[in-house]
C-alpha atoms as a PDB file:
ATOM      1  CA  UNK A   1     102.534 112.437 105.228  1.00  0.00           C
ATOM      2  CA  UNK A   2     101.499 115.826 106.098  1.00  0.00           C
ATOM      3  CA  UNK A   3     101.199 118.632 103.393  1.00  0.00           C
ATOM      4  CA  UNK A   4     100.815 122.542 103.609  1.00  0.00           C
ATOM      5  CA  UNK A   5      99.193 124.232 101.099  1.00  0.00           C
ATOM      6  CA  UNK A   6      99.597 127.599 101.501  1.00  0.00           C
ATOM      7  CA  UNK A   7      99.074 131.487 100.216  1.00  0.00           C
ATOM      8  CA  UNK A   8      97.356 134.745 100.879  1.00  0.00           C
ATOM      9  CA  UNK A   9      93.994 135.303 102.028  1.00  0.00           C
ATOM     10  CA  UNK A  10      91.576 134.503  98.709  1.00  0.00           C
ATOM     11  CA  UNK A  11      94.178 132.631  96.622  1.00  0.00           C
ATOM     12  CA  UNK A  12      92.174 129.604  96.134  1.00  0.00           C
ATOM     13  CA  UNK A  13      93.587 127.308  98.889  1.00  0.00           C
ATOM     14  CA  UNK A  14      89.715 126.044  99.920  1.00  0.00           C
ATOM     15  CA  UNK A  15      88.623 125.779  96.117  1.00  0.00           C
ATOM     16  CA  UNK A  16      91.966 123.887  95.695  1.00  0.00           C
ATOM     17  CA  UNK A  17      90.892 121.984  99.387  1.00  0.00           C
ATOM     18  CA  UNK A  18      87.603 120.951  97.638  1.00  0.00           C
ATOM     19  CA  UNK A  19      88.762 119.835  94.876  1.00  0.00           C
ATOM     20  CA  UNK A  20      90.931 117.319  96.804  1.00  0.00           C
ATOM     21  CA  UNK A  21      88.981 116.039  99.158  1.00  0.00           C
ATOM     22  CA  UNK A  22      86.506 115.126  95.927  1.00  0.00           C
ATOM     23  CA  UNK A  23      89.497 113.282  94.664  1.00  0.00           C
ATOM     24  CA  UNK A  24      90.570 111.547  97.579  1.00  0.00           C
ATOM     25  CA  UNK A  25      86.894 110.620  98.240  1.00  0.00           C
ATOM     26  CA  UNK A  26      86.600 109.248  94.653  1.00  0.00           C
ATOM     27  CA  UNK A  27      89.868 107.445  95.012  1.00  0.00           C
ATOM     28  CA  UNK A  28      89.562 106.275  99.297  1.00  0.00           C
ATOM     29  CA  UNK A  29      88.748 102.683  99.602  1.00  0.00           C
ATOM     30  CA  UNK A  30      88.810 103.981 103.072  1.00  0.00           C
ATOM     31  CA  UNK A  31      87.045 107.525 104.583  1.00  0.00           C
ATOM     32  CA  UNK A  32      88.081 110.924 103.878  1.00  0.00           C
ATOM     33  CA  UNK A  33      87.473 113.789 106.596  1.00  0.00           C
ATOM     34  CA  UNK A  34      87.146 117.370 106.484  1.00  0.00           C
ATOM     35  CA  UNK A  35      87.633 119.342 109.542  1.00  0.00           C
ATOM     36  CA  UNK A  36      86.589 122.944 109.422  1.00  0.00           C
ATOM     37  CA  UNK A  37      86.131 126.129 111.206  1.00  0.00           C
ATOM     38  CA  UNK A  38      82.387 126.611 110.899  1.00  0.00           C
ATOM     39  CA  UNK A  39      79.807 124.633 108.253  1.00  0.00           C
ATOM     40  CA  UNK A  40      81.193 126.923 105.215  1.00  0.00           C
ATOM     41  CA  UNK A  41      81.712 123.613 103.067  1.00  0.00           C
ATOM     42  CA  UNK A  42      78.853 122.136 103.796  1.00  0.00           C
ATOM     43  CA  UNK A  43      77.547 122.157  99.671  1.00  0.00           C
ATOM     44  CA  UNK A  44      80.957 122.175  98.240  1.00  0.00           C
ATOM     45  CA  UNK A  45      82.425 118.994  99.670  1.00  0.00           C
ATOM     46  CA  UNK A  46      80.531 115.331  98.881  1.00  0.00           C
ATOM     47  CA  UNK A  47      78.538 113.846 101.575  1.00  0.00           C
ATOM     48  CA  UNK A  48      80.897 110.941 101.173  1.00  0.00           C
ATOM     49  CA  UNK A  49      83.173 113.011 103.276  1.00  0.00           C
ATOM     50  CA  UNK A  50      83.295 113.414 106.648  1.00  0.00           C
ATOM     51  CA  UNK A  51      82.551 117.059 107.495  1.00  0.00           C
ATOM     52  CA  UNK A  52      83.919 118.033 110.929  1.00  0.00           C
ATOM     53  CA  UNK A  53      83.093 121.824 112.604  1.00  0.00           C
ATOM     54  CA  UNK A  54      86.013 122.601 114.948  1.00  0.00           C
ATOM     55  CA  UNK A  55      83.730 125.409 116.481  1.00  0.00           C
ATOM     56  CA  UNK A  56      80.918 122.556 117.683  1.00  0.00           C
ATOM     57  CA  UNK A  57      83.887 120.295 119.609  1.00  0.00           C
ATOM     58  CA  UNK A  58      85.616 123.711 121.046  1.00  0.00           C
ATOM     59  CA  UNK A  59      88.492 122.974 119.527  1.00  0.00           C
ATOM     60  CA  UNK A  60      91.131 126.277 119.834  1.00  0.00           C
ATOM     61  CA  UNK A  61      95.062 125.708 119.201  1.00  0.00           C
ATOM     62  CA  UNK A  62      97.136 123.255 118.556  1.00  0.00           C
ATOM     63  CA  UNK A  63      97.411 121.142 121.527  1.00  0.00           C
ATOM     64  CA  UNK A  64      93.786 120.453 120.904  1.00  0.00           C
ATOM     65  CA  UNK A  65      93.488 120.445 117.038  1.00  0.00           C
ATOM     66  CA  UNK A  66      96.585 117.242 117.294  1.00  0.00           C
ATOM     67  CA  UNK A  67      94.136 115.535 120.260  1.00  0.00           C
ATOM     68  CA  UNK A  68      91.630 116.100 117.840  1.00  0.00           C
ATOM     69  CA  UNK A  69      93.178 114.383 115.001  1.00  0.00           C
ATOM     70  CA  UNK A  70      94.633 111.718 117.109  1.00  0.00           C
ATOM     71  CA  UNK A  71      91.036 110.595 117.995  1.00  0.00           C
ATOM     72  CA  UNK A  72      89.654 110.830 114.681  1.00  0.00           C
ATOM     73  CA  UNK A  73      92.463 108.466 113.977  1.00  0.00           C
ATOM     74  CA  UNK A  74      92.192 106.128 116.813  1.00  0.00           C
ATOM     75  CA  UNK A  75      88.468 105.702 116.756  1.00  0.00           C
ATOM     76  CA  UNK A  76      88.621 104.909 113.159  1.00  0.00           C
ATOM     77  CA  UNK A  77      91.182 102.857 111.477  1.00  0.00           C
ATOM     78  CA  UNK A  78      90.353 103.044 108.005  1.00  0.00           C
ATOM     79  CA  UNK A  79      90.714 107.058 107.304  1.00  0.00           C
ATOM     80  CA  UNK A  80      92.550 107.841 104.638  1.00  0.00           C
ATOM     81  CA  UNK A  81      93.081 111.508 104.336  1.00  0.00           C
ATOM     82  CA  UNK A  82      92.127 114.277 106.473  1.00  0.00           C
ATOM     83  CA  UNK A  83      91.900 117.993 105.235  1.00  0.00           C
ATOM     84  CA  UNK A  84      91.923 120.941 107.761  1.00  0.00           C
ATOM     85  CA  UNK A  85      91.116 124.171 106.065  1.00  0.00           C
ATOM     86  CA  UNK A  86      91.563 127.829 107.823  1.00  0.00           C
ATOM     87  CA  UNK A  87      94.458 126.372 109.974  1.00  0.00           C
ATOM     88  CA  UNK A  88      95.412 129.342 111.418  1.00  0.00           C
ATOM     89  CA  UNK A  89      91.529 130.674 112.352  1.00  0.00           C
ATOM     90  CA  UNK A  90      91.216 127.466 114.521  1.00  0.00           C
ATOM     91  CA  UNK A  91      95.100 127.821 115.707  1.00  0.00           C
ATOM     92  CA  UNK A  92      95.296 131.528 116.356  1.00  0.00           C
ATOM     93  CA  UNK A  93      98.929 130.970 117.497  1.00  0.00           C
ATOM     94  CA  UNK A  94      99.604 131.101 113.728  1.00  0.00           C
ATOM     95  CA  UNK A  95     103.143 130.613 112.405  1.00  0.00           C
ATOM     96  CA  UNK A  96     104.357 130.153 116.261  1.00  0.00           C
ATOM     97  CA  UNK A  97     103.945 126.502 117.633  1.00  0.00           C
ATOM     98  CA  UNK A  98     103.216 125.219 113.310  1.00  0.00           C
ATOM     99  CA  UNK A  99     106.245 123.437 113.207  1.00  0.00           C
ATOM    100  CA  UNK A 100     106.402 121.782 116.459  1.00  0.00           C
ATOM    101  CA  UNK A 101     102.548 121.042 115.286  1.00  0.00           C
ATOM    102  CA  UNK A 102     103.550 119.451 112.209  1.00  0.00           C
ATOM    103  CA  UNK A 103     106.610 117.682 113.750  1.00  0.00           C
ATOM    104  CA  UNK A 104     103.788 115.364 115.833  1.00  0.00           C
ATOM    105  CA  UNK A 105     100.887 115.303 112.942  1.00  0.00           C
ATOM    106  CA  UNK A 106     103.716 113.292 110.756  1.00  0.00           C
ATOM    107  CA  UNK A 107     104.117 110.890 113.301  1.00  0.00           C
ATOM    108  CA  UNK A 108     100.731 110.584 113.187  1.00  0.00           C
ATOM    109  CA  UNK A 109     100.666 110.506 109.771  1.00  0.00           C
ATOM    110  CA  UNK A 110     103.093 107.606 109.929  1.00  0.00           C
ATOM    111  CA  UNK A 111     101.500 105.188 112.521  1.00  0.00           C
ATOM    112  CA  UNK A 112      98.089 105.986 111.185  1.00  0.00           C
ATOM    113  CA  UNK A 113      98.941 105.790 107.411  1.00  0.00           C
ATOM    114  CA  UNK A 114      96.967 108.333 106.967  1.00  0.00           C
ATOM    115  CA  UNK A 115      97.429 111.932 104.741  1.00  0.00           C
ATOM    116  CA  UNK A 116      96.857 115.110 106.460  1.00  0.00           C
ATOM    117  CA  UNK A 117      96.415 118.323 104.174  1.00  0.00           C
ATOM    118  CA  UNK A 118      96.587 121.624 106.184  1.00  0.00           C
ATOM    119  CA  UNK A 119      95.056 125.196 104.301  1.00  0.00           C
ATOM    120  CA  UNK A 120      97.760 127.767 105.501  1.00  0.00           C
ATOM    121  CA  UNK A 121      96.813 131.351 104.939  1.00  0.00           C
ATOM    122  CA  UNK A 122     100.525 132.542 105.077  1.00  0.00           C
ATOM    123  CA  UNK A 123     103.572 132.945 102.573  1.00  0.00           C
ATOM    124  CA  UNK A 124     106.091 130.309 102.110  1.00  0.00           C
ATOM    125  CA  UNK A 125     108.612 133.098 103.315  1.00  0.00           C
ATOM    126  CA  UNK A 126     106.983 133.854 106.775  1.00  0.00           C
ATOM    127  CA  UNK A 127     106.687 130.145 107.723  1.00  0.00           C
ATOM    128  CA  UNK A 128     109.538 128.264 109.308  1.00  0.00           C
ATOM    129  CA  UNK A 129     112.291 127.121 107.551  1.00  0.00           C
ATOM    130  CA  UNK A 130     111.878 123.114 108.323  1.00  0.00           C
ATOM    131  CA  UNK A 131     108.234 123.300 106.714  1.00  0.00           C
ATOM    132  CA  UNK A 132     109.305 124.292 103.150  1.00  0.00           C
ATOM    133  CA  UNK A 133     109.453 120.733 102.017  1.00  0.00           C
ATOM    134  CA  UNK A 134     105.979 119.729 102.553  1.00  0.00           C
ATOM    135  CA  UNK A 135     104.474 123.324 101.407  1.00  0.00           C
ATOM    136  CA  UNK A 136     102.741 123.875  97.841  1.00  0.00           C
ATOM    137  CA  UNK A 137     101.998 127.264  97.388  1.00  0.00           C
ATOM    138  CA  UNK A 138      98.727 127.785  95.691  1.00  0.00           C
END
């Protein structure tokens, strides 16, 4: 199952991204990664969790952000719940290509059994239609 949380710029989505991952670490009889854009959550998040810099693997759009996922999931059957935070600042194609991008991470989701959080810094009203379901708007 993939989820969106979304909202403006400073609304709380990472402090709300924290306090997840914490959960789901505290909860995970399996692991729990968090894939970021730069080593901002380094502190904030437990070292229980897997803390993953997009900016050290060269990872830039979507194509590569899904292959990324994909082989966090492959190479390690037991993860539970993966976070992304600052979607769009490792995505820069922003609201174009999301849905298509979320489209394939459910699949993923599916087959892997795993849940995939993505921080969106956008308003329910600019995204696409199809993603309104799986948004919560911080």
């Amino acid at each position: 199952m993939v989820t969106l949380i979304i909202g403006k710029k400073g609304s709380g989505k990472t402090k709300k991204l924290i306090q997840l991952a914490n959960e789901a670490v505290a909860k995970s009889s399996g692991n729990v990664v968090v894939i970021e854009k730069g080593a901002g959550l380094t502190y904030d998040v437990t070292h229980k969790a897997r803390l993953v810099d997009t900016d050290v693997y060269g990872i830039k759009g979507y194509d590569m952000l899904l292959g990324f996922i994909s082989g966090i999931c492959a190479g390690n059957y037991d993860v539970t719940d993966i976070f992304v935070d600052s979607t769009f600042k490792i995505a820069p194609e922003g609201v174009d290509g999301i849905e298509k991008f979320v489209t394939a991470l459910n699949s993923l989701a599916d087959e892997s059994d795993a849940k995939i959080t993505l921080l969106v810094s956008s308003a329910e009203a600019d995204l696409p239609s199809g993603l309104k379901a799986v948004c919560e708007e911080i």
